[in-house]
Protein backbone atom coordinates (compact mmCIF):
# COMPACT_ATOMS: atom_id res chain seq x y z
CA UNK A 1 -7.34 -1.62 -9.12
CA UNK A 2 -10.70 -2.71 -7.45
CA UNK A 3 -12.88 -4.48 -9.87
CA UNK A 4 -14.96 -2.14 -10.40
CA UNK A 5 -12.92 0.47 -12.08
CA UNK A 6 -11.53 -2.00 -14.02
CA UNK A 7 -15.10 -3.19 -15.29
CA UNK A 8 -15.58 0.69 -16.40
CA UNK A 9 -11.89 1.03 -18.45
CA UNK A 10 -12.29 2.47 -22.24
CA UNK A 11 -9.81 1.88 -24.55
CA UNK A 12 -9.53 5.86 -24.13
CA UNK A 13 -8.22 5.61 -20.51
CA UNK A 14 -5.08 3.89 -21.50
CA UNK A 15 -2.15 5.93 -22.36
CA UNK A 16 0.43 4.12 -24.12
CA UNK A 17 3.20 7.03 -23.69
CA UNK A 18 2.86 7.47 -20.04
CA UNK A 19 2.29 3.92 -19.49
CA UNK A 20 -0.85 4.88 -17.32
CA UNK A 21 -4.54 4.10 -16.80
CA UNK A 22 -7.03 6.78 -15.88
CA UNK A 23 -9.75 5.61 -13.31
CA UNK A 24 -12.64 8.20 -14.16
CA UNK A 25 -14.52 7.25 -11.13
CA UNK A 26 -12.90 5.75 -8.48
CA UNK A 27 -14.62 4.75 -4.75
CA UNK A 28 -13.80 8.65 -3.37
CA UNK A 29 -15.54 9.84 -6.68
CA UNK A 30 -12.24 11.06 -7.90
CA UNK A 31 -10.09 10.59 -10.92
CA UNK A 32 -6.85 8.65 -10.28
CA UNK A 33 -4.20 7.61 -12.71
CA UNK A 34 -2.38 4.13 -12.46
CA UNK A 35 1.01 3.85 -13.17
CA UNK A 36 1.58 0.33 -14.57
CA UNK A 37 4.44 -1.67 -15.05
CA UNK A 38 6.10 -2.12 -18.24
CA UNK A 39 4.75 -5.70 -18.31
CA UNK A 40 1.20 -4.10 -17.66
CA UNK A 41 1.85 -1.47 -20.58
CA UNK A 42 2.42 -4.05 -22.93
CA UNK A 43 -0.35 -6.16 -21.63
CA UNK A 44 -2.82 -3.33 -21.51
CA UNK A 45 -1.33 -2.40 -25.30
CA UNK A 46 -2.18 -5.84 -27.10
CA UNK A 47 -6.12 -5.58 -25.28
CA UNK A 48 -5.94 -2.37 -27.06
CA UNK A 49 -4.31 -2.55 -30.40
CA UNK A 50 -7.05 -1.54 -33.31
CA UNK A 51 -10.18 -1.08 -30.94
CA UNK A 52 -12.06 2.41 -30.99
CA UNK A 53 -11.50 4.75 -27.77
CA UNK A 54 -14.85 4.36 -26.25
CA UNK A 55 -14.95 0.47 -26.08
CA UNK A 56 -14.74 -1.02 -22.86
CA UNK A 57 -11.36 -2.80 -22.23
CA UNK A 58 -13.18 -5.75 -20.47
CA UNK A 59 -15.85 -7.25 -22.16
CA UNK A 60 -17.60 -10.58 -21.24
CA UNK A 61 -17.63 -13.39 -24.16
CA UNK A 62 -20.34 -11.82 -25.54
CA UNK A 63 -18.97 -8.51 -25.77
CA UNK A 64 -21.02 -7.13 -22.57
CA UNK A 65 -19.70 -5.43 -19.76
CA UNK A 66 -18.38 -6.85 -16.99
CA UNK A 67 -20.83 -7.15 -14.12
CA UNK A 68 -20.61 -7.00 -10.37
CA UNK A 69 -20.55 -10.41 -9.60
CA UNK A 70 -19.25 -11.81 -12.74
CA UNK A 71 -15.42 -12.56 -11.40
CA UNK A 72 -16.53 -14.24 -8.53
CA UNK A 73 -17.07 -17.99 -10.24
CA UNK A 74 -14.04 -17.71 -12.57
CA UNK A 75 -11.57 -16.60 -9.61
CA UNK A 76 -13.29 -19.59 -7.08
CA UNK A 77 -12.20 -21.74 -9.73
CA UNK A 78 -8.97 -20.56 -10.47
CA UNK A 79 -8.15 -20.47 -6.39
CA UNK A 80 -9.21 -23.81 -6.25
CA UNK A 81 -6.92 -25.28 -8.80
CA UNK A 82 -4.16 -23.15 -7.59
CA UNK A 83 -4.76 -24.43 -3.94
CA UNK A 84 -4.52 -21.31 -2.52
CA UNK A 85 -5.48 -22.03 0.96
CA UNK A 86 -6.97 -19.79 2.66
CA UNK A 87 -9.34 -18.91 -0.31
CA UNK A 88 -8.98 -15.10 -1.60
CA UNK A 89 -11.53 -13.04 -3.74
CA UNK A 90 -10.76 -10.61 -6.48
CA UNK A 91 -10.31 -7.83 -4.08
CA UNK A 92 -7.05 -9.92 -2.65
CA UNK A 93 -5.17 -9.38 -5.69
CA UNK A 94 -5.54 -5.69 -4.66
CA UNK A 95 -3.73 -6.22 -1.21
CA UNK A 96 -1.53 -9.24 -3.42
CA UNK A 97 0.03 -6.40 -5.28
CA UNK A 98 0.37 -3.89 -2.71
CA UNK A 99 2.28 -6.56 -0.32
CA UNK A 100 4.97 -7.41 -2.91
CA UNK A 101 5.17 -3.72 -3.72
CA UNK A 102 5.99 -2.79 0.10
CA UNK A 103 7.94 -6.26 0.30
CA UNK A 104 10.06 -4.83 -2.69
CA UNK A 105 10.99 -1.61 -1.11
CA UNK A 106 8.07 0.69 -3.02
CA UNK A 107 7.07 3.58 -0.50
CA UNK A 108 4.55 3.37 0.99
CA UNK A 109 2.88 6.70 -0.55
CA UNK A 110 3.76 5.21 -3.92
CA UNK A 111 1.87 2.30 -3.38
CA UNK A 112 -1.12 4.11 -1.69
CA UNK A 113 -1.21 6.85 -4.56
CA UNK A 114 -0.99 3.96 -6.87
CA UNK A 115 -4.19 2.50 -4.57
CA UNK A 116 -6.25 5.56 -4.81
CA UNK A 117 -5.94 6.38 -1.40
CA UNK A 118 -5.46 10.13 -0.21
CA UNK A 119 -2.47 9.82 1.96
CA UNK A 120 -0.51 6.51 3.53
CA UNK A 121 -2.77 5.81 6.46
CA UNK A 122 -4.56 2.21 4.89
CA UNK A 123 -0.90 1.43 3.50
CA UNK A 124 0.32 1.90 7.23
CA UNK A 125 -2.61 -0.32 8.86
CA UNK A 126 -2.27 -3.00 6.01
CA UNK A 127 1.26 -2.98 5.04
CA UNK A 128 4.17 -0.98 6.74
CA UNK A 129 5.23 -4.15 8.73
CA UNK A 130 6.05 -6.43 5.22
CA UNK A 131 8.61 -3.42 5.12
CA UNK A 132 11.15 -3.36 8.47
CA UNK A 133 13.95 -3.97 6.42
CA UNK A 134 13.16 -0.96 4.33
CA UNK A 135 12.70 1.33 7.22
CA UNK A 136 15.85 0.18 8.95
CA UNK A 137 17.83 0.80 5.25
CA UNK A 138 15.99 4.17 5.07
CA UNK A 139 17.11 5.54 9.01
CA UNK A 140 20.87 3.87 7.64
CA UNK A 141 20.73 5.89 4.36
CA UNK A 142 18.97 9.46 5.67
CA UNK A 143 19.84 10.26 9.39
CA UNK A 144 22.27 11.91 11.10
CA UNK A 145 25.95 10.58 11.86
CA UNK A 146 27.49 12.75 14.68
CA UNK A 147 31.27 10.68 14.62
CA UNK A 148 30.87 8.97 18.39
CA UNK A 149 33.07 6.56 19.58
CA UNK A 150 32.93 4.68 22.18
CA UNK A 151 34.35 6.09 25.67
CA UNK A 152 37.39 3.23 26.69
CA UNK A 153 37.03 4.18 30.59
CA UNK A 154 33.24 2.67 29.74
CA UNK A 155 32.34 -0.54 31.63
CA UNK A 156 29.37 -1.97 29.53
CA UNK A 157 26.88 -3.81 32.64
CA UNK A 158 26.22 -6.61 30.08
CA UNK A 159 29.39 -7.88 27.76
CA UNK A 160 29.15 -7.27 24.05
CA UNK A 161 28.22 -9.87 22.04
């Protein structure tokens, strides 16, 4: 999710059952809904757990909401200890988790739904080519056989290797 949306979460837009997050407002102006792991579930659960459906999720240490630049020092720091070289913002966690997605075989329309995007073009631009091993399984699995065999009186120009 983009920071922003996830600076706006209630408690509310969690739903437990369909292990889901509704983004009220998201950059189009639409309403999306997240489908999170079941290690985001649980995670999203326990911040949760006993608070009243209103509250924001995120809260700063004071109990405020999250502002627009208020990630920006915390994930410097953490990039820097991690020695992530080059340096990424908050909004690279975004294209983090829709790499490995593609990378793990998730269609791309999955993963661009799951982005808030309207249809796969972005996912194409960004991501298709983490996936050529996907696509090549897909054309294996889905298209046509026809039975051909190759023609014995055939002289390939080039020898098999």
């Amino acid at each position: 999710m983009r920071y922003s949306e996830l600076a706006r979460l209630e408690v509310q837009d969690f739903n437990p059952d369909a292990g889901t997050l509704t983004v009220r407002r998201s950059k189009s102006g639409k309403s999306r809904h997240v489908m999170l792991t079941d290690e985001g579930a649980t995670l999203f659960a326990s911040w949760c757990a006993g608070r009243a459906g209103t509250e924001l999720i995120f809260r700063t240490a004071r109990g405020g909401p999250w502002t627009r630049s208020l990630q920006a020092e915390p994930m410097g720091e953490a990039v820097r200890a991690a020695k992530i070289k080059p340096p990424i913002s908050f909004h690279g966690l975004r294209h983090t988790w829709a790499s490995l997605a593609v990378m793990n075989g998730t269609p791309l329309m999955i993963v661009a739904r799951n982005l808030g995007h309207r249809d796969t073009r972005m996912c194409e631009l960004h991501y298709a080519d983490l996936a050529p091993g996907h696509v090549r399984d897909a054309i294996h699995l889905g298209a046509p056989v026809f039975g051909l065999q190759p023609d014995p009186t055939v002289t390939p120009l080039r020898p098999a290797r």
